[in-house]
Structure formats: structure tokens, C-alpha cells
C-alpha atoms as a PDB file:
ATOM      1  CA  UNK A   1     101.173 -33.647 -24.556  1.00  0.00           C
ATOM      2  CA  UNK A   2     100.871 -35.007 -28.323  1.00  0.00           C
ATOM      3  CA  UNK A   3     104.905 -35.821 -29.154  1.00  0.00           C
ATOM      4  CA  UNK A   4     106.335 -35.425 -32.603  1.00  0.00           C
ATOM      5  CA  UNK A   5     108.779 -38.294 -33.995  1.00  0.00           C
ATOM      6  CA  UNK A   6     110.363 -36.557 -36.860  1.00  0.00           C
ATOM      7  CA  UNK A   7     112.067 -39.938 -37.876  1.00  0.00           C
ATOM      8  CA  UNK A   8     108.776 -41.650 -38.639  1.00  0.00           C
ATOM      9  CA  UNK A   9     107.580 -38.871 -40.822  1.00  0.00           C
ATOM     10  CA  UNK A  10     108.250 -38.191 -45.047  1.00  0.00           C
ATOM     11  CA  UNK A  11     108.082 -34.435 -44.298  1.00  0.00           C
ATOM     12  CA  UNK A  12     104.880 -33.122 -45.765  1.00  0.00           C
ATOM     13  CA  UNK A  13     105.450 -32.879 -49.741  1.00  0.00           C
ATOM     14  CA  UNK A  14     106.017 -36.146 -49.336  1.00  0.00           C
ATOM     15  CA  UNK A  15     103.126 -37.227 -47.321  1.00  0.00           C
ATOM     16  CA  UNK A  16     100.670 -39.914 -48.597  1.00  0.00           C
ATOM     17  CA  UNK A  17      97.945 -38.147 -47.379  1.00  0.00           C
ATOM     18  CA  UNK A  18      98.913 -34.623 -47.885  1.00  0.00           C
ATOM     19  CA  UNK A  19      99.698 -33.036 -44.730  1.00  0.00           C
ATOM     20  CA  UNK A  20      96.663 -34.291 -43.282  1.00  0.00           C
ATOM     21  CA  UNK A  21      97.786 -33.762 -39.510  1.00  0.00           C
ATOM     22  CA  UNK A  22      97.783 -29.754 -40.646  1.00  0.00           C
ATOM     23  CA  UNK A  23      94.147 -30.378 -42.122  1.00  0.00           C
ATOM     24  CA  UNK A  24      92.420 -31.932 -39.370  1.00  0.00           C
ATOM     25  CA  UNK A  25      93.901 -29.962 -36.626  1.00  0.00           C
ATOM     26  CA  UNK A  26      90.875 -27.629 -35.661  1.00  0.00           C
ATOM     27  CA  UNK A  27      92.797 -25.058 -33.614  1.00  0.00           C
ATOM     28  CA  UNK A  28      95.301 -24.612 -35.868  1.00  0.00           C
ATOM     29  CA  UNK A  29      97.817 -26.117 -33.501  1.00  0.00           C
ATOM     30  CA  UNK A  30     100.254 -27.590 -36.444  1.00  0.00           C
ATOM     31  CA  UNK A  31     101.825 -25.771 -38.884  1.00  0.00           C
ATOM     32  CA  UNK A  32     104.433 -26.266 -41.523  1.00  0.00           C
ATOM     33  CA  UNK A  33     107.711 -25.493 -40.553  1.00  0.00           C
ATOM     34  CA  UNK A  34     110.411 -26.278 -42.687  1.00  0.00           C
ATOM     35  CA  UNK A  35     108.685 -28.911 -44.640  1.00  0.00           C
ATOM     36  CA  UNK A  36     107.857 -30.857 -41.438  1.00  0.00           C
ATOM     37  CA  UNK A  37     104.533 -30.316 -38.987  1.00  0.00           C
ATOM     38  CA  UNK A  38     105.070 -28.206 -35.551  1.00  0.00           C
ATOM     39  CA  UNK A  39     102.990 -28.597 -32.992  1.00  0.00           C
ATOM     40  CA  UNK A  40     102.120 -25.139 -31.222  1.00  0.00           C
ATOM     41  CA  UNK A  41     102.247 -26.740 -27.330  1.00  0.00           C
ATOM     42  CA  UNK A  42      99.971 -24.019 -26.140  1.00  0.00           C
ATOM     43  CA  UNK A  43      97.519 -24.381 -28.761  1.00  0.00           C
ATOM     44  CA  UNK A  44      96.997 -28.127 -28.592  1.00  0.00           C
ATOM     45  CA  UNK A  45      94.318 -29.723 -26.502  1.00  0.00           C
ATOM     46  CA  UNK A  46      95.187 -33.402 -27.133  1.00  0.00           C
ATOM     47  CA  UNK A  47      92.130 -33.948 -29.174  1.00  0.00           C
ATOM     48  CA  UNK A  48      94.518 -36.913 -31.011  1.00  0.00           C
ATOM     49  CA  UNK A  49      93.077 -36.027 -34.483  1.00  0.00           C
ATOM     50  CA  UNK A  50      96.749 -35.972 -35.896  1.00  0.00           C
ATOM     51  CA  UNK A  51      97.760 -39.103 -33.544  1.00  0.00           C
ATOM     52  CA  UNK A  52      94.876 -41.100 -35.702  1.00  0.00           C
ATOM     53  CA  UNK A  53      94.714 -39.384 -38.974  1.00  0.00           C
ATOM     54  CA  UNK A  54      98.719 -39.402 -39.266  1.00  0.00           C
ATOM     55  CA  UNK A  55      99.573 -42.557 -41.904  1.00  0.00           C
ATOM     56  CA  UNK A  56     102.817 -42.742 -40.468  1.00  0.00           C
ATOM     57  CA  UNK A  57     102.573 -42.425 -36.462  1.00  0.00           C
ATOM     58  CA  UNK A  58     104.175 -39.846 -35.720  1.00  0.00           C
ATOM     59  CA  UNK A  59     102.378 -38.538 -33.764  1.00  0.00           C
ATOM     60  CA  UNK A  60     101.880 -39.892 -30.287  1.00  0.00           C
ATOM     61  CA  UNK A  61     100.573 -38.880 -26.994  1.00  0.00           C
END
């Protein structure tokens, strides 16, 4: 399961690379919620594109 660490992350208007873990997320797994990304659990296959595209790690498996 990809984990979330809210602490680690600007919330996305604030994000140096522009809410890139919504982007790259194929499946549409992540959405905005609240200014911060949500990962939809049953969507998510663990394909780690937001683990290695996130510039803040906050995302983690």
C-alpha cells in the first residue's frame, strides 16, 4: 500500500512541481482533496510513480 505523510507535503498550490503525484498517476488513483493529494486505496496498484515523482517524499510504500 503507497502511504501518504501529510507532514512532508506543501499541499498542492504550493507544490514545486505542481501536483505532479495527481499528473503521473495513470489510474487516476489521487485526487485533490482539500488542497492535499488522496490516494483512492482501491484504485492504486503500487506502480510508485507518485513515490518517485513526489519532490517532497511523501509518498512511501
Amino acid at each position: 500500500m503507497v502511504n501518504f505523510n501529510k507532514q512532508l507535503c506543501n499541499g498542492i498550490d504550493k507544490c514545486e512541481s505542481n501536483g505532479v503525484c495527481i499528473v503521473v498517476c495513470a489510474l487516476d488513483a489521487i485526487e485533490n482533496i482539500n488542497n492535499y493529494p488522496k490516494i483512492n486505496e482501491d484504485a492504486c496498484t503500487e506502480c510508485e510513480l507518485c513515490v518517485r515523482n513526489c519532490p517532497n517524499r511523501a509518498f512511501s510504500l
